[in-house]
Protein backbone atom coordinates (compact mmCIF):
# COMPACT_ATOMS: atom_id res chain seq x y z
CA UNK A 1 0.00 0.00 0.00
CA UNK A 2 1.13 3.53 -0.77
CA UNK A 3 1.61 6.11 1.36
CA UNK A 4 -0.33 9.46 1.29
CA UNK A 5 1.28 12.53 0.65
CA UNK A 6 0.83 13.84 4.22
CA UNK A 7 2.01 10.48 5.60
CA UNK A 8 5.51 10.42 3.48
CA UNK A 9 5.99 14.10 4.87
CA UNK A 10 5.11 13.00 8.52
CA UNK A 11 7.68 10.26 7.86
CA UNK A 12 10.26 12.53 6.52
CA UNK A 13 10.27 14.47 9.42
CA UNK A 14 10.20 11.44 12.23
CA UNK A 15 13.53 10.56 10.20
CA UNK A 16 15.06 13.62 10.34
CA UNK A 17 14.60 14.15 14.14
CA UNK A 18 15.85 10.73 14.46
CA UNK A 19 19.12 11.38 12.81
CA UNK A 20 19.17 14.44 14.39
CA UNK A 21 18.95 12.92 17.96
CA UNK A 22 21.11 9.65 17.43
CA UNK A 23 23.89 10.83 15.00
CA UNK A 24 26.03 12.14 17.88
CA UNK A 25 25.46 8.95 19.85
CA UNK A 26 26.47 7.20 17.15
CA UNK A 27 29.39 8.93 16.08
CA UNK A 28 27.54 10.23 12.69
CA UNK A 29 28.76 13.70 12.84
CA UNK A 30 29.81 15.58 16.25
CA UNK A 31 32.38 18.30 17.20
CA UNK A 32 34.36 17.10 20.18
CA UNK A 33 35.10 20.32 22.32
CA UNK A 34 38.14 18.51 24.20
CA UNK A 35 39.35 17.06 21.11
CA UNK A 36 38.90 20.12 19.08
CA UNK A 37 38.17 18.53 15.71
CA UNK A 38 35.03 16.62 14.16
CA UNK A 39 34.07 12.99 14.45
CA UNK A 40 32.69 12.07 11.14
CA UNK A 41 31.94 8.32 10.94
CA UNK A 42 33.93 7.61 13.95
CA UNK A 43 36.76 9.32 12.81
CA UNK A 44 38.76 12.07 13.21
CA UNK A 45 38.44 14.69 10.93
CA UNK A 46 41.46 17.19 11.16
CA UNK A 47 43.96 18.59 8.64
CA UNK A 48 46.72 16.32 10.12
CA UNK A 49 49.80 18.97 9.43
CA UNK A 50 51.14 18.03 13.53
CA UNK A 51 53.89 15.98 11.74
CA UNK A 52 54.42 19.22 9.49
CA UNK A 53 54.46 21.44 12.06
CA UNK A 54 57.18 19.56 13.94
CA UNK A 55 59.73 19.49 10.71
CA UNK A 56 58.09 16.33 8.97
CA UNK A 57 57.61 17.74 5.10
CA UNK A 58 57.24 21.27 3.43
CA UNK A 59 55.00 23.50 2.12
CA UNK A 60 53.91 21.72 -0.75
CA UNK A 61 52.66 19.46 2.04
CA UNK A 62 50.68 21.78 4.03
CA UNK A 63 49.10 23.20 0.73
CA UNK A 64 47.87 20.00 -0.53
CA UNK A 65 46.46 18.62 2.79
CA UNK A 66 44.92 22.08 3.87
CA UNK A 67 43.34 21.98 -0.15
CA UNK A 68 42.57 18.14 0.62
CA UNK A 69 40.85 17.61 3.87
CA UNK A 70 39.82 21.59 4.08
CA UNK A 71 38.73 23.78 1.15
CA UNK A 72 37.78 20.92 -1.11
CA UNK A 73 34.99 19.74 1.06
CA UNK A 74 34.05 23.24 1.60
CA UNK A 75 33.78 23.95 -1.87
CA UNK A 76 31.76 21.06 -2.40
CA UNK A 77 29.58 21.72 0.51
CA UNK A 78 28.94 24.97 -1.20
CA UNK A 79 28.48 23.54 -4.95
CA UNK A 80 26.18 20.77 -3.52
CA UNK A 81 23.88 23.76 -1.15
CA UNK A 82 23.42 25.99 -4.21
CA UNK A 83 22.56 23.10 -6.55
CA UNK A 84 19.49 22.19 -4.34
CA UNK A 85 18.84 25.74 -3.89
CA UNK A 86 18.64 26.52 -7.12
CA UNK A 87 16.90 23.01 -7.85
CA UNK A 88 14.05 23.67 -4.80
CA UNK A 89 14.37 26.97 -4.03
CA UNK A 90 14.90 27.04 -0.22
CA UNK A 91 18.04 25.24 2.26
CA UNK A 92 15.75 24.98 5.14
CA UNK A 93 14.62 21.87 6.75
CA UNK A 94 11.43 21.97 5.19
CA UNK A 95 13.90 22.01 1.70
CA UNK A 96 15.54 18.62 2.96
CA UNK A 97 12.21 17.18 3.26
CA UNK A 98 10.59 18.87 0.07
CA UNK A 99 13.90 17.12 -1.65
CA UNK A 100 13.68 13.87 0.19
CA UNK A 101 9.62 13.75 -0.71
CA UNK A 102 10.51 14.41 -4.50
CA UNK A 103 12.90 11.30 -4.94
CA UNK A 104 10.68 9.41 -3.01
CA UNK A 105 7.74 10.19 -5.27
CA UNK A 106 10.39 9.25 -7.97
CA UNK A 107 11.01 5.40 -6.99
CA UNK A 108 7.04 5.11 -6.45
């Protein structure tokens, strides 16, 4: 049986408070405030230049892993936000779940 419109949007959002709630105890995504850094996954997501820092490489090193591990993701952060922007029209909540409604409505 299908599920109504309203149903698939009440859905949506029980999901999305759900993830919300249980991705820290998880170890989805969190910032660790004595740590410093983000846990992504379960891992640790830093630059990792300590080694650099302490005479371990050069600059070429430092540029590739600050491009790497920082400004890459950002810039695909960024590329991926405007896409649904400009796809939907809003980066809200309510977008997430107007997006996540639309593919679903797709694979029915």
């Amino acid at each position: 049986m299908l599920m109504s419109l309203q149903q698939a949007r009440i859905s949506a959002k029980i999901a999305f408070f759900m993830l919300f709630i249980f991705a820290p105890l998880l170890n989805i995504f969190r910032f660790d405030l004595t740590l410093g850094h983000f846990i992504i996954l379960g891992q640790a997501w830093t630059i990792r230049i300590d080694s650099i820092l302490y005479g371990g490489g050069d600059s070429i090193d430092v540029a590739i892993k600050i491009f790497s591990r920082v400004l890459l993701p950002g810039f695909a952060f960024v590329a991926i936000s405007a896409l649904l922007i400009w796809k939907f029209g809003v980066f809200t909540v309510v977008g997430f779940v107007r997006i996540f409604l639309w593919w679903s409505w797709l694979m029915i």
